[in-house]
N, C-alpha and C. Protein backbone atom coordinates (compact mmCIF):
# COMPACT_ATOMS: atom_id res chain seq x y z
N UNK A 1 -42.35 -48.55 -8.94
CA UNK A 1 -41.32 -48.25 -9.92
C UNK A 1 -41.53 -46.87 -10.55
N UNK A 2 -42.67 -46.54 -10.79
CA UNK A 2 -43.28 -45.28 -11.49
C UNK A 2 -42.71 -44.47 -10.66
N UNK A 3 -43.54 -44.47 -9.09
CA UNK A 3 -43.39 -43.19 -8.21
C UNK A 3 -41.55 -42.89 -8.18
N UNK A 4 -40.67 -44.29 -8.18
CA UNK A 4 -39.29 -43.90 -8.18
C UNK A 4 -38.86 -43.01 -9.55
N UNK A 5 -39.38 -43.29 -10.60
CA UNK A 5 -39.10 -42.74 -11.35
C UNK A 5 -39.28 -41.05 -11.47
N UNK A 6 -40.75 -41.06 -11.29
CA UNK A 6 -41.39 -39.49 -10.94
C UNK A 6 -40.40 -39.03 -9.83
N UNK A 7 -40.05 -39.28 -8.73
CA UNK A 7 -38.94 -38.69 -8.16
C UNK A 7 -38.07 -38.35 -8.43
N UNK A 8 -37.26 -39.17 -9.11
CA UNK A 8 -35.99 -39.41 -10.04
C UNK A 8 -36.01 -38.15 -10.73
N UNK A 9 -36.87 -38.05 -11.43
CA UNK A 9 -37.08 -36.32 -12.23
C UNK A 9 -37.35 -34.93 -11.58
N UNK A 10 -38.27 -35.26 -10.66
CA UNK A 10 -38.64 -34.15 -9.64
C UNK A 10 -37.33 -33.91 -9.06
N UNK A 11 -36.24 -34.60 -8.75
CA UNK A 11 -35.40 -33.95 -7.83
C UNK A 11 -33.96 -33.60 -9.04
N UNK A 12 -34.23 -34.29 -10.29
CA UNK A 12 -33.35 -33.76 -11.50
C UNK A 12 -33.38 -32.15 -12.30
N UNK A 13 -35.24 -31.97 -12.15
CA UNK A 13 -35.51 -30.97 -12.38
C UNK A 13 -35.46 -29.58 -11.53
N UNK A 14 -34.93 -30.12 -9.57
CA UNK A 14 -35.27 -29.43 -9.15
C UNK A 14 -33.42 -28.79 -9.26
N UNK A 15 -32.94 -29.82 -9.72
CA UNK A 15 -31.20 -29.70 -9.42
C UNK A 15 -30.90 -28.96 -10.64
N UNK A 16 -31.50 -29.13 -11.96
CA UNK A 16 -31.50 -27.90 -12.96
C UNK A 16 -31.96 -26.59 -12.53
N UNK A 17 -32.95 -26.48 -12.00
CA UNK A 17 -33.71 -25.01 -11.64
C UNK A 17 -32.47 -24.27 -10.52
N UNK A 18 -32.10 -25.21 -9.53
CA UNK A 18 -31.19 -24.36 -8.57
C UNK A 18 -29.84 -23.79 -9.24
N UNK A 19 -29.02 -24.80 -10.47
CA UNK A 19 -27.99 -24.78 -11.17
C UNK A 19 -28.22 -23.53 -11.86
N UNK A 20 -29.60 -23.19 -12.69
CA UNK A 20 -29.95 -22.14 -13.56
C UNK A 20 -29.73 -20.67 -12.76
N UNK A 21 -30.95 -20.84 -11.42
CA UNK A 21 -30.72 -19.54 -10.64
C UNK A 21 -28.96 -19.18 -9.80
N UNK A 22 -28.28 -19.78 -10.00
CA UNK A 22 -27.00 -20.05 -9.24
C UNK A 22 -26.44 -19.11 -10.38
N UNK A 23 -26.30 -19.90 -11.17
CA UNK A 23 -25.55 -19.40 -12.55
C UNK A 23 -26.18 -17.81 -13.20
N UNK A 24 -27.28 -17.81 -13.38
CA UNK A 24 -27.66 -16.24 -13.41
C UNK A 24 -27.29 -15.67 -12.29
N UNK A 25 -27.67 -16.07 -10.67
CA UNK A 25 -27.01 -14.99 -9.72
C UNK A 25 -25.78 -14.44 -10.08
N UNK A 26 -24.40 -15.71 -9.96
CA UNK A 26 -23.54 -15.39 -9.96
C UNK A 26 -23.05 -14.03 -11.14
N UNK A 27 -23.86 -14.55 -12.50
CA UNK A 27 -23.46 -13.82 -13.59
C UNK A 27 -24.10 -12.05 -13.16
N UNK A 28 -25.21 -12.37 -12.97
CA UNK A 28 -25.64 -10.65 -12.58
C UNK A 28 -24.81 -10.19 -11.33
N UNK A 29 -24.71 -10.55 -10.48
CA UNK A 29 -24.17 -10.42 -9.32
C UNK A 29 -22.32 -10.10 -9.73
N UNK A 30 -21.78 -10.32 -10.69
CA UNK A 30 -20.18 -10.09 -11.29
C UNK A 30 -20.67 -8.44 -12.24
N UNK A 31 -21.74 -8.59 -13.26
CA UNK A 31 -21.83 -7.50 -13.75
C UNK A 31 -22.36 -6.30 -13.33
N UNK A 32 -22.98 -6.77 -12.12
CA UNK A 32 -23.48 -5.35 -11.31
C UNK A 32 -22.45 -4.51 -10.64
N UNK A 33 -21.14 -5.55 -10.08
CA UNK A 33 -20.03 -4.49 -9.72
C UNK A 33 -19.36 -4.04 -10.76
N UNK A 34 -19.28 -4.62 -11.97
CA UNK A 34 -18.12 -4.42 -12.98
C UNK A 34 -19.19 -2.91 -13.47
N UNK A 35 -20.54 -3.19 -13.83
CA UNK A 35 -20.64 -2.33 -14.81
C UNK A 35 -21.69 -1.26 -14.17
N UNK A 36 -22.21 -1.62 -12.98
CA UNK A 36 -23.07 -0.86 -12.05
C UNK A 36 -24.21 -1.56 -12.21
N UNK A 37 -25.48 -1.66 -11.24
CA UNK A 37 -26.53 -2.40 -11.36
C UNK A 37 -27.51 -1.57 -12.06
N UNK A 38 -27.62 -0.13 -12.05
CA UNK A 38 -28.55 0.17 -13.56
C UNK A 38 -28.09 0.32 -14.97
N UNK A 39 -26.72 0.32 -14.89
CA UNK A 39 -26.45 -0.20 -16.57
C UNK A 39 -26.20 -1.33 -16.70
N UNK A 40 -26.78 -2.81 -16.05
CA UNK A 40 -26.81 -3.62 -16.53
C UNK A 40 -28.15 -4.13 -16.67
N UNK A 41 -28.36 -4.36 -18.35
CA UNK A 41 -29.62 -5.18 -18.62
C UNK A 41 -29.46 -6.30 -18.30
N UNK A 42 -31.32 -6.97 -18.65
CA UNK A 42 -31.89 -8.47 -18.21
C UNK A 42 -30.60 -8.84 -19.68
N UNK A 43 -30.87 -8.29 -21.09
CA UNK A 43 -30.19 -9.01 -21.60
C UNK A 43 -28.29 -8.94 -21.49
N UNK A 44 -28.17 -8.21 -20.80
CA UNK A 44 -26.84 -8.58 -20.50
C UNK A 44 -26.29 -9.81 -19.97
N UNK A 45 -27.68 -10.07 -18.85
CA UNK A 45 -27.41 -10.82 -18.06
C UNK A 45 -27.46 -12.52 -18.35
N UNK A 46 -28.62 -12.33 -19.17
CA UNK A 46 -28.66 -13.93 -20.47
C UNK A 46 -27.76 -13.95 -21.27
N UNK A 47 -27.18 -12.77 -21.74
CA UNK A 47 -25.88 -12.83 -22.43
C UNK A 47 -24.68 -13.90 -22.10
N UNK A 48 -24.99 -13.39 -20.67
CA UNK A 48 -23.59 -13.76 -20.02
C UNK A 48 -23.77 -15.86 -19.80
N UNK A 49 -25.12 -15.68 -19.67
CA UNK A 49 -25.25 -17.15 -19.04
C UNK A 49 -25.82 -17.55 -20.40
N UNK A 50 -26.02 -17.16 -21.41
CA UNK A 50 -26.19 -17.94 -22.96
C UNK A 50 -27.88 -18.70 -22.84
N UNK A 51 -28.46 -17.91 -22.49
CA UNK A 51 -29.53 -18.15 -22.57
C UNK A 51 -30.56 -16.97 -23.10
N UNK A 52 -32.47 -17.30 -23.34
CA UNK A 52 -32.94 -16.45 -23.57
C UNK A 52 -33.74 -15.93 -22.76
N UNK A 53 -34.14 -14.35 -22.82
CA UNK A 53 -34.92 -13.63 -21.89
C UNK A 53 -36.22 -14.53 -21.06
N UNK A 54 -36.91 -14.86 -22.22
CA UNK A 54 -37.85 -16.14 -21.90
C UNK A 54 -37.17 -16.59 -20.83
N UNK A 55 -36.48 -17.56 -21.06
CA UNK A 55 -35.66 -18.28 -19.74
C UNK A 55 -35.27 -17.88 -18.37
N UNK A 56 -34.93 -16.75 -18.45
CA UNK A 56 -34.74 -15.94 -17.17
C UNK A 56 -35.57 -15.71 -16.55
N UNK A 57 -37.10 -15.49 -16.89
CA UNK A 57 -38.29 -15.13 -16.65
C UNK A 57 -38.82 -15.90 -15.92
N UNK A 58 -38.14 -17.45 -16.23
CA UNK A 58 -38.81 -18.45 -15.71
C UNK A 58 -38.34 -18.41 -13.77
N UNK A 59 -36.92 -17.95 -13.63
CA UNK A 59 -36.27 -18.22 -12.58
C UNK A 59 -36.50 -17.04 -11.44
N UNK A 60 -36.61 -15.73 -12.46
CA UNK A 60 -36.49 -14.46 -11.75
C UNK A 60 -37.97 -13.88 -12.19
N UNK A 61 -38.38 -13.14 -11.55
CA UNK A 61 -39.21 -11.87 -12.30
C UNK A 61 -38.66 -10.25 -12.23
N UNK A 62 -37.49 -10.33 -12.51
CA UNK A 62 -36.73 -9.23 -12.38
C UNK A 62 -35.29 -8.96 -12.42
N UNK A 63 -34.98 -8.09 -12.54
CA UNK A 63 -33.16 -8.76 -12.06
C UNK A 63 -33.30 -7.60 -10.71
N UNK A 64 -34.14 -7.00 -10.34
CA UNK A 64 -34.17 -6.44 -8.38
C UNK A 64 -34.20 -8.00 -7.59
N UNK A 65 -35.40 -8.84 -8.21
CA UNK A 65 -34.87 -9.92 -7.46
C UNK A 65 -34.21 -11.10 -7.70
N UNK A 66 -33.23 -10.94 -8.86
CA UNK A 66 -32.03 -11.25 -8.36
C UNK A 66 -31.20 -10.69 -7.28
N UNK A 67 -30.78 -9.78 -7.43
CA UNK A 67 -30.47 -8.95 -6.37
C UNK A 67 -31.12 -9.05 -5.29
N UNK A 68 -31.94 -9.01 -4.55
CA UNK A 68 -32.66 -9.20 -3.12
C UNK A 68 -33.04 -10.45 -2.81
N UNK A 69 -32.88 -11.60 -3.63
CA UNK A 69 -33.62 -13.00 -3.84
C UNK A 69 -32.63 -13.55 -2.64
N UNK A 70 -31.48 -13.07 -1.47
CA UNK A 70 -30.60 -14.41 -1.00
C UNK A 70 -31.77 -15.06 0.21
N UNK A 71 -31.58 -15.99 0.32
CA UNK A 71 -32.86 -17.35 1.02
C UNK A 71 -32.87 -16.77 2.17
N UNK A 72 -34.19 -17.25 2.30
CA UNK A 72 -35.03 -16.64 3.71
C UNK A 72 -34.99 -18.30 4.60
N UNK A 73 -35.69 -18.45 5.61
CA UNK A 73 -35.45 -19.64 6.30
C UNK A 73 -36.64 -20.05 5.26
N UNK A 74 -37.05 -21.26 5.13
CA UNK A 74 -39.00 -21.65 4.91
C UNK A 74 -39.63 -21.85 6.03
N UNK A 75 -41.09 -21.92 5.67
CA UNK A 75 -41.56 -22.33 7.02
C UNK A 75 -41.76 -23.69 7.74
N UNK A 76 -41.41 -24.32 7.16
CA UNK A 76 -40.94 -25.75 7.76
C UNK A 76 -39.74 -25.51 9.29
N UNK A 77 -38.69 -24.67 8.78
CA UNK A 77 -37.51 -24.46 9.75
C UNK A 77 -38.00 -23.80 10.69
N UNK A 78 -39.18 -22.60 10.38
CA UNK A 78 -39.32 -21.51 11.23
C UNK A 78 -40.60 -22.61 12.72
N UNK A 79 -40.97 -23.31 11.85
CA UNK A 79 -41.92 -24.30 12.87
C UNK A 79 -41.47 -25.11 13.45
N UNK A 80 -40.27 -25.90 13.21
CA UNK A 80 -39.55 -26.58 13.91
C UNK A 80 -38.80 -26.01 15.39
N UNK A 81 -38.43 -24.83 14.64
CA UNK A 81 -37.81 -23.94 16.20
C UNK A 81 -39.05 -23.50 16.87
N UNK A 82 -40.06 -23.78 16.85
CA UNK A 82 -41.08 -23.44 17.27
C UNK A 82 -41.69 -24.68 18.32
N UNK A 83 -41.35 -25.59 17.81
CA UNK A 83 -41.84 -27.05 18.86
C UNK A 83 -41.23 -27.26 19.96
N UNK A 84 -40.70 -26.84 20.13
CA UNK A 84 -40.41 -26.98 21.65
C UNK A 84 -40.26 -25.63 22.45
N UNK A 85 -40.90 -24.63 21.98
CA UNK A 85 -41.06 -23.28 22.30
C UNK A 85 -42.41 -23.43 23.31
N UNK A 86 -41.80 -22.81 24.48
CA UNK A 86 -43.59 -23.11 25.35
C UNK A 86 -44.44 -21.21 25.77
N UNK A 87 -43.54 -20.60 24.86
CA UNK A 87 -43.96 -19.03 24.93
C UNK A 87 -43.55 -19.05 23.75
N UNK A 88 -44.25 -17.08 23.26
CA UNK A 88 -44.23 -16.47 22.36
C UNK A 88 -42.42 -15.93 22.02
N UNK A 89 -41.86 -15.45 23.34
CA UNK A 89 -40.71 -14.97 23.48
C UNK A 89 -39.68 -15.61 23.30
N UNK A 90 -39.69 -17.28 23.78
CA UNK A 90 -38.60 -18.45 23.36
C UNK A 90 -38.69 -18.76 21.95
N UNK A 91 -40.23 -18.59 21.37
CA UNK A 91 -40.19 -19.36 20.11
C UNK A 91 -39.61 -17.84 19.48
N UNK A 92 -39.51 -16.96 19.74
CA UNK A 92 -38.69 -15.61 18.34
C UNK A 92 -37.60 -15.93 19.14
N UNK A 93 -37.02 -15.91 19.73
CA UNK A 93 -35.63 -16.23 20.05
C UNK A 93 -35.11 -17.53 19.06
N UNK A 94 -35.99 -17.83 19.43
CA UNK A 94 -35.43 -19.44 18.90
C UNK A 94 -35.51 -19.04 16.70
N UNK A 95 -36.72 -18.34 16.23
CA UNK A 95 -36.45 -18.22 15.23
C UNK A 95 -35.78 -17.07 14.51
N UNK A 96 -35.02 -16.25 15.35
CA UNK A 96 -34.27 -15.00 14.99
C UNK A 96 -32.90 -15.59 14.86
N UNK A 97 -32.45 -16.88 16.26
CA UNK A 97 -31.40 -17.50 15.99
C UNK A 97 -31.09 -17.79 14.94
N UNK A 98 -32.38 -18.45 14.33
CA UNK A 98 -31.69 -19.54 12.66
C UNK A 98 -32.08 -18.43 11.94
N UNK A 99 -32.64 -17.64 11.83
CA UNK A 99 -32.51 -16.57 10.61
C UNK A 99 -30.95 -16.11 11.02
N UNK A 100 -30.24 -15.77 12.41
CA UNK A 100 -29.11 -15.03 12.28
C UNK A 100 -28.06 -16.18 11.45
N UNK A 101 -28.32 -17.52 11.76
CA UNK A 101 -27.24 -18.31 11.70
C UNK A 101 -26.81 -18.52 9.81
N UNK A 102 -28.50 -18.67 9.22
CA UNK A 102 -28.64 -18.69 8.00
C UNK A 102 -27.44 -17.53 7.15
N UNK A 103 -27.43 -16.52 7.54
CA UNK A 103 -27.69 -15.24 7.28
C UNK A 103 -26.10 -15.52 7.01
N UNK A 104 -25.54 -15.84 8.41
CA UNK A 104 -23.79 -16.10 8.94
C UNK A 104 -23.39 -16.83 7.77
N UNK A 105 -24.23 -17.62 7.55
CA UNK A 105 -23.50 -18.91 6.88
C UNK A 105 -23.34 -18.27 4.70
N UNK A 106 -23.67 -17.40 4.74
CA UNK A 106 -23.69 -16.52 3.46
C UNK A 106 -23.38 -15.34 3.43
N UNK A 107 -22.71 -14.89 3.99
CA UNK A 107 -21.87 -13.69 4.49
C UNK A 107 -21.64 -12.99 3.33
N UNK A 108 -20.51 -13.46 2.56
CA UNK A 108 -19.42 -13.30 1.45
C UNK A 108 -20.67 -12.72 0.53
N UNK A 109 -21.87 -13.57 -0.01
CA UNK A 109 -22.60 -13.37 -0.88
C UNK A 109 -23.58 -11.90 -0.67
N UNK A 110 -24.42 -11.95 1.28
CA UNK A 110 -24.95 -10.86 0.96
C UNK A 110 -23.72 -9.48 1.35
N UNK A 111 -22.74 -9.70 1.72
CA UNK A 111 -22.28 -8.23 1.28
C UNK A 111 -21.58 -7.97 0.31
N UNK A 112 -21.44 -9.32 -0.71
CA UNK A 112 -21.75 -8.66 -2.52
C UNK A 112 -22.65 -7.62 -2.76
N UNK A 113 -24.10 -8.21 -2.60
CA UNK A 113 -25.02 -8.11 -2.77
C UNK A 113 -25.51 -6.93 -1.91
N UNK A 114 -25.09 -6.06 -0.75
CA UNK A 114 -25.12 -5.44 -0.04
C UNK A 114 -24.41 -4.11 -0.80
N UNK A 115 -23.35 -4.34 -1.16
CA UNK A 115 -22.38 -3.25 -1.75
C UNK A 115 -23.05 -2.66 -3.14
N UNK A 116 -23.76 -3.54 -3.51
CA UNK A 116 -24.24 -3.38 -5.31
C UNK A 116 -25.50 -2.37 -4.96
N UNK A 117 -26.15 -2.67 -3.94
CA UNK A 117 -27.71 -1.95 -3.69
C UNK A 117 -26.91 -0.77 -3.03
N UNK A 118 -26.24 -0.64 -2.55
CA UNK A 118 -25.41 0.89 -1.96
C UNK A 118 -25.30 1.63 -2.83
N UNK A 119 -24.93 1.30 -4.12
CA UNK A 119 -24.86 1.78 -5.40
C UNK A 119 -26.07 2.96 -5.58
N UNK A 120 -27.25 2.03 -5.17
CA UNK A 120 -28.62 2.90 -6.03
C UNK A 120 -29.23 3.46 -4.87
N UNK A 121 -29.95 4.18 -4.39
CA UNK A 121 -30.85 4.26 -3.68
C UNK A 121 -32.00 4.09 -3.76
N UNK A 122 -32.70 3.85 -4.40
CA UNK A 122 -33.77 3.20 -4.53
C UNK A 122 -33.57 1.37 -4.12
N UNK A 123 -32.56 0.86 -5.14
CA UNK A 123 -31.82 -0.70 -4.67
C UNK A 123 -31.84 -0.58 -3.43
N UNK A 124 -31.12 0.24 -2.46
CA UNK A 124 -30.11 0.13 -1.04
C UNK A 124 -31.78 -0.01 -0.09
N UNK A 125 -33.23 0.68 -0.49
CA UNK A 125 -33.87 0.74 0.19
C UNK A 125 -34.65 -0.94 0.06
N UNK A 126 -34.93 -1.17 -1.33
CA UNK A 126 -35.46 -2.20 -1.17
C UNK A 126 -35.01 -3.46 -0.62
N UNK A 127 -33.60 -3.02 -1.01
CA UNK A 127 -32.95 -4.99 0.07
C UNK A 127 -32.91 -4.50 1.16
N UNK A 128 -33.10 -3.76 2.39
CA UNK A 128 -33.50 -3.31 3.24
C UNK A 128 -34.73 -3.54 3.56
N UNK A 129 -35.58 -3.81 2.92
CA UNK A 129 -37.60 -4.13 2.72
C UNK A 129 -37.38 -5.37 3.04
N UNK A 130 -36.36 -6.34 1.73
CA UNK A 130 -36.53 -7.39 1.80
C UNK A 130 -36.39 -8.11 2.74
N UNK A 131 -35.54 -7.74 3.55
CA UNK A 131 -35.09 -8.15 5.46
C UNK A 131 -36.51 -8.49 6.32
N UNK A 132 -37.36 -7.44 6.00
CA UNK A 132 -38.61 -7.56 6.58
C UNK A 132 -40.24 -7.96 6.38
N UNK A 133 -39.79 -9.03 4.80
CA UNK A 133 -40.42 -9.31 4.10
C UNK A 133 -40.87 -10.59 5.04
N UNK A 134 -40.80 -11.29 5.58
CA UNK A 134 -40.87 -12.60 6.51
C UNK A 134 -42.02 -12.52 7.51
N UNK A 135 -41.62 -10.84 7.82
CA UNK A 135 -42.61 -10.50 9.27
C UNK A 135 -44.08 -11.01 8.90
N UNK A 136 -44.70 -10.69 8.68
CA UNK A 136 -46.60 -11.90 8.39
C UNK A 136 -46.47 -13.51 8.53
N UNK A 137 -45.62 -13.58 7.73
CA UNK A 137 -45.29 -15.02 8.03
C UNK A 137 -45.23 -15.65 9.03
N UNK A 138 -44.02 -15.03 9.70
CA UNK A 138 -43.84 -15.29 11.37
C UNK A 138 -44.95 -15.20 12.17
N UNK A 139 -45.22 -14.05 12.20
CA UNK A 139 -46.78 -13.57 13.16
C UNK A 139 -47.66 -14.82 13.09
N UNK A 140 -47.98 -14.92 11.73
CA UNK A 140 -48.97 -16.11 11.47
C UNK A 140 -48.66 -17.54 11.94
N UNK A 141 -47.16 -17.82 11.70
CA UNK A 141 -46.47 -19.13 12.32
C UNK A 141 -47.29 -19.34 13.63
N UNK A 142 -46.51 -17.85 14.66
CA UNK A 142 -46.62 -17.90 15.89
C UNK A 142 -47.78 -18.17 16.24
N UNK A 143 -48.74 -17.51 15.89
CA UNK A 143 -50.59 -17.27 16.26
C UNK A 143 -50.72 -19.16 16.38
N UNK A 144 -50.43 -19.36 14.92
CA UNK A 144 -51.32 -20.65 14.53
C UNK A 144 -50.92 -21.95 16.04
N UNK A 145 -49.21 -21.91 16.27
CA UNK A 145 -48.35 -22.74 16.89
C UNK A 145 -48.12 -22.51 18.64
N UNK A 146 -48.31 -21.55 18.77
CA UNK A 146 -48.33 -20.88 20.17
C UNK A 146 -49.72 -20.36 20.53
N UNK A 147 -49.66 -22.02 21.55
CA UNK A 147 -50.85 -21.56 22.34
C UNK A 147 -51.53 -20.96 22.78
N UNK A 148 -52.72 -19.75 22.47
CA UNK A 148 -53.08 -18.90 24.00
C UNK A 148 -51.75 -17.52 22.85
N UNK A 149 -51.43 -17.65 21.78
CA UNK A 149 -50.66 -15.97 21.68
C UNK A 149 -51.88 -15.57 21.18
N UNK A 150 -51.41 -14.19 22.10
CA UNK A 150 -52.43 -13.13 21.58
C UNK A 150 -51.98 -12.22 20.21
N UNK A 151 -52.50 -12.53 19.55
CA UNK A 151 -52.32 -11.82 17.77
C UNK A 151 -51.73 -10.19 18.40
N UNK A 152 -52.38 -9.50 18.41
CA UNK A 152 -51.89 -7.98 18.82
C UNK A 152 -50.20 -8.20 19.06
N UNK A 153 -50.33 -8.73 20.32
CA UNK A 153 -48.97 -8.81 21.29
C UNK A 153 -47.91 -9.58 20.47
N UNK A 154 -48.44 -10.32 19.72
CA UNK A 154 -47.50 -11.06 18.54
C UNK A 154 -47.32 -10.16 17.34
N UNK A 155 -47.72 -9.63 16.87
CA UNK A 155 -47.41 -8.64 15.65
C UNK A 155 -46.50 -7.40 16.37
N UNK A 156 -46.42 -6.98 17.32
CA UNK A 156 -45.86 -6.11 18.16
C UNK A 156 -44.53 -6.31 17.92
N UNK A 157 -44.29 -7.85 19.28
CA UNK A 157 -42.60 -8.34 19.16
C UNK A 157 -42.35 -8.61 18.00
N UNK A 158 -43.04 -9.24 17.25
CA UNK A 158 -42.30 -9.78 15.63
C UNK A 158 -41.93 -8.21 15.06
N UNK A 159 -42.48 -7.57 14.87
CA UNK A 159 -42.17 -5.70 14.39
C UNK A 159 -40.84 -5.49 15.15
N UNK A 160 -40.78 -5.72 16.57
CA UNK A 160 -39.73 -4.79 17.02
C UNK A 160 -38.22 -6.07 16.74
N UNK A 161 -38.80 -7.47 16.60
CA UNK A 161 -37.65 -8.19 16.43
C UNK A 161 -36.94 -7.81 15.09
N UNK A 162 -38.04 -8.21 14.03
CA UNK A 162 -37.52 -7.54 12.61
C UNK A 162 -37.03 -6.33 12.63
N UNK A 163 -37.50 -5.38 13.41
CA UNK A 163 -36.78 -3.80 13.00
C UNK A 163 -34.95 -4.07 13.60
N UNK A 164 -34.80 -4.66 15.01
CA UNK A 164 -33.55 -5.17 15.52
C UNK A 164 -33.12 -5.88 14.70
N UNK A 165 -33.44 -6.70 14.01
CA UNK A 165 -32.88 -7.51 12.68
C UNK A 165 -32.10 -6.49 11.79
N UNK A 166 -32.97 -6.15 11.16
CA UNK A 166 -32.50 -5.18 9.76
C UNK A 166 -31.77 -4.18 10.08
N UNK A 167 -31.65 -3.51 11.09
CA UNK A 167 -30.40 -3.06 12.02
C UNK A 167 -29.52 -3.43 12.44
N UNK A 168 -29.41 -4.56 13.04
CA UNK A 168 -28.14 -5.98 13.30
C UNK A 168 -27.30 -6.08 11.82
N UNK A 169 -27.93 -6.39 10.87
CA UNK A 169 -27.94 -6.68 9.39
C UNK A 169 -27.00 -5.75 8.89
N UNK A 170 -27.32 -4.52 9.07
CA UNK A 170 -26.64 -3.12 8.37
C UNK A 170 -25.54 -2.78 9.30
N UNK A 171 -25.29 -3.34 10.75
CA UNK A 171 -24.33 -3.18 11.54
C UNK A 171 -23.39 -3.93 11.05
N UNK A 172 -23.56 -5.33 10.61
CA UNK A 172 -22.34 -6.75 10.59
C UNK A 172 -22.28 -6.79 9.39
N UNK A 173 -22.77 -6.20 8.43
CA UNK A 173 -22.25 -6.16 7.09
C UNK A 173 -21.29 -5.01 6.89
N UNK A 174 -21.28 -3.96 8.09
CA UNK A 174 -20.47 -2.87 7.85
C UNK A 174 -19.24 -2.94 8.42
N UNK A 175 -19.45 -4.39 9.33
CA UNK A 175 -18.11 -3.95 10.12
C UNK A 175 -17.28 -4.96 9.62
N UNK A 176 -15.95 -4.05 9.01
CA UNK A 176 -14.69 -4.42 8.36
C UNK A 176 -14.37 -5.31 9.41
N UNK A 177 -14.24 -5.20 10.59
CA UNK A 177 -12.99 -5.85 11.15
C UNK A 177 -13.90 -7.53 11.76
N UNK A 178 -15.33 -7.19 11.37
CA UNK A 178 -15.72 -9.10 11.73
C UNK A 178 -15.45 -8.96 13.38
N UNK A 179 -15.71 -8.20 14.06
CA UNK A 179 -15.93 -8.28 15.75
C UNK A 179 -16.80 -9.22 16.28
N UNK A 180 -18.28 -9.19 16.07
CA UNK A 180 -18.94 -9.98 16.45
C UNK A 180 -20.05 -10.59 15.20
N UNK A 181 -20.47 -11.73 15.56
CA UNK A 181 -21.47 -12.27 14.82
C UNK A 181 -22.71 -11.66 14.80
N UNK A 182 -23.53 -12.08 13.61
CA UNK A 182 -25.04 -11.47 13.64
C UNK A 182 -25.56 -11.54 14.62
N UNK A 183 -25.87 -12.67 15.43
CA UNK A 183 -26.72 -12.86 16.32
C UNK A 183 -26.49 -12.30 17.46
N UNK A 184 -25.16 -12.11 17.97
CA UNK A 184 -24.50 -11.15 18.87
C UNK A 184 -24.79 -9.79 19.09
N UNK A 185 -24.59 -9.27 17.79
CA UNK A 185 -25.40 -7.87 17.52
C UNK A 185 -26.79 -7.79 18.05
N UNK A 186 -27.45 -8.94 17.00
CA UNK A 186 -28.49 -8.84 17.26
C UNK A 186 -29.30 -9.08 18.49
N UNK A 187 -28.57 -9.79 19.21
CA UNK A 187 -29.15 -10.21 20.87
C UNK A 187 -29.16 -9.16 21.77
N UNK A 188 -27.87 -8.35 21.58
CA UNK A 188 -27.31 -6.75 22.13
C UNK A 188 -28.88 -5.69 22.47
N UNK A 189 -28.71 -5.89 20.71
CA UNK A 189 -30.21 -4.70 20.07
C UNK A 189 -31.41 -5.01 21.17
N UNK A 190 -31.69 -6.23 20.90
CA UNK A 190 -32.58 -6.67 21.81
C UNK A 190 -32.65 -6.23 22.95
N UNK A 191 -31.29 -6.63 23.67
CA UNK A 191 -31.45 -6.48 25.33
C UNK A 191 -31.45 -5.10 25.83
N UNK A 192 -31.11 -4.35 24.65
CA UNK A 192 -31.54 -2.92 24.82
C UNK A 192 -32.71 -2.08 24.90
N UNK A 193 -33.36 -2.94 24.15
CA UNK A 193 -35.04 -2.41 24.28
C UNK A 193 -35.50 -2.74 25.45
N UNK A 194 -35.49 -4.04 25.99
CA UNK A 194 -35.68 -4.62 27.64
C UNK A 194 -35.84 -3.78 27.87
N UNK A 195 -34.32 -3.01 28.21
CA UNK A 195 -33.32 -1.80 28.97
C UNK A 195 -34.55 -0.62 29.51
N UNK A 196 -35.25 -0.46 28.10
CA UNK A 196 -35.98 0.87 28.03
C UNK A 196 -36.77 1.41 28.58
């Protein structure tokens, strides 16, 4: 009865915390186009959502990452596409897919969020970083999960997949007319290096 209960809260508290960061995104994420993202303060931004600085602190450590914070896969997802991977090369295929698909499925939000960091240059570089913030992770996934990978040769492809990423990224967020999907791009990039 206890443990139901302790759940009961754990997943109440976890449905406040997502509601909180939702509601500050959205609010910073409206005042960064209206008013530009360096004239808007942290307290503008509690302003808007009626809360205090304290509070924000709790969700963000910044309002850059608000701005650069949109979800990465976890590594639960990135290991799953990984189990039935019997090479190094199927399993990044397999986890570049769900990063592209993730990515698809929030479109609208990161080229909000895309347009606002265009603004700054310093901004435009770091959500650009943030694209390639994953790469260790992966490497390490791979090493630990794939049999027999050789670390070197794995930090290599994960580098050249992420760099084709964050290039794919800056291609399909630019293109007005929605031609092809991320992963499309991004498979392209790829088969070009083969090429080389």
């Amino acid at each position: 009865m206890n443990e139901d209960h302790d759940i009961n809260n754990q997943s109440l508290r976890e449905t406040k915390k997502r509601k909180a960061q939702t509601d500050i995104e959205r609010a910073a994420l409206r005042l960064f186009l209206e008013k530009g993202y360096e004239q808007t303060s942290i307290k503008d931004i509690t302003d808007e959502v009626m809360m205090s600085s304290r509070t924000f602190f709790r969700y963000f450590t910044s309002k850059e990452e608000v701005l650069t914070g949109f979800s990465q896969t976890t590594q639960k997802e990135r290991v799953e596409q990984m189990a039935s991977s019997a090479s190094v090369s199927e399993a990044l295929q397999a986890i570049f897919s769900l990063l592209s698909e993730k990515y698809e499925q929030q479109k609208q939000n990161l080229l909000t969020r895309y347009h606002i960091s265009k603004q700054t240059e310093s901004i435009s570089s770091l959500f650009l970083y943030k694209l390639l913030e994953p790469e260790p992770l992966i490497c390490e996934d791979l090493c630990t999960h794939i049999e027999g990978a050789d670390r070197d040769r794995v930090r290599f492809l994960v580098a050249i997949h992420m760099a084709a990423f964050r290039v794919s990224v800056e291609v399909w967020l630019e293109d007005k007319e929605n031609k092809s999907s991320l992963k499309e791009i991004l498979f392209t990039h790829l088969d070009q290096f083969k090429d080389m």
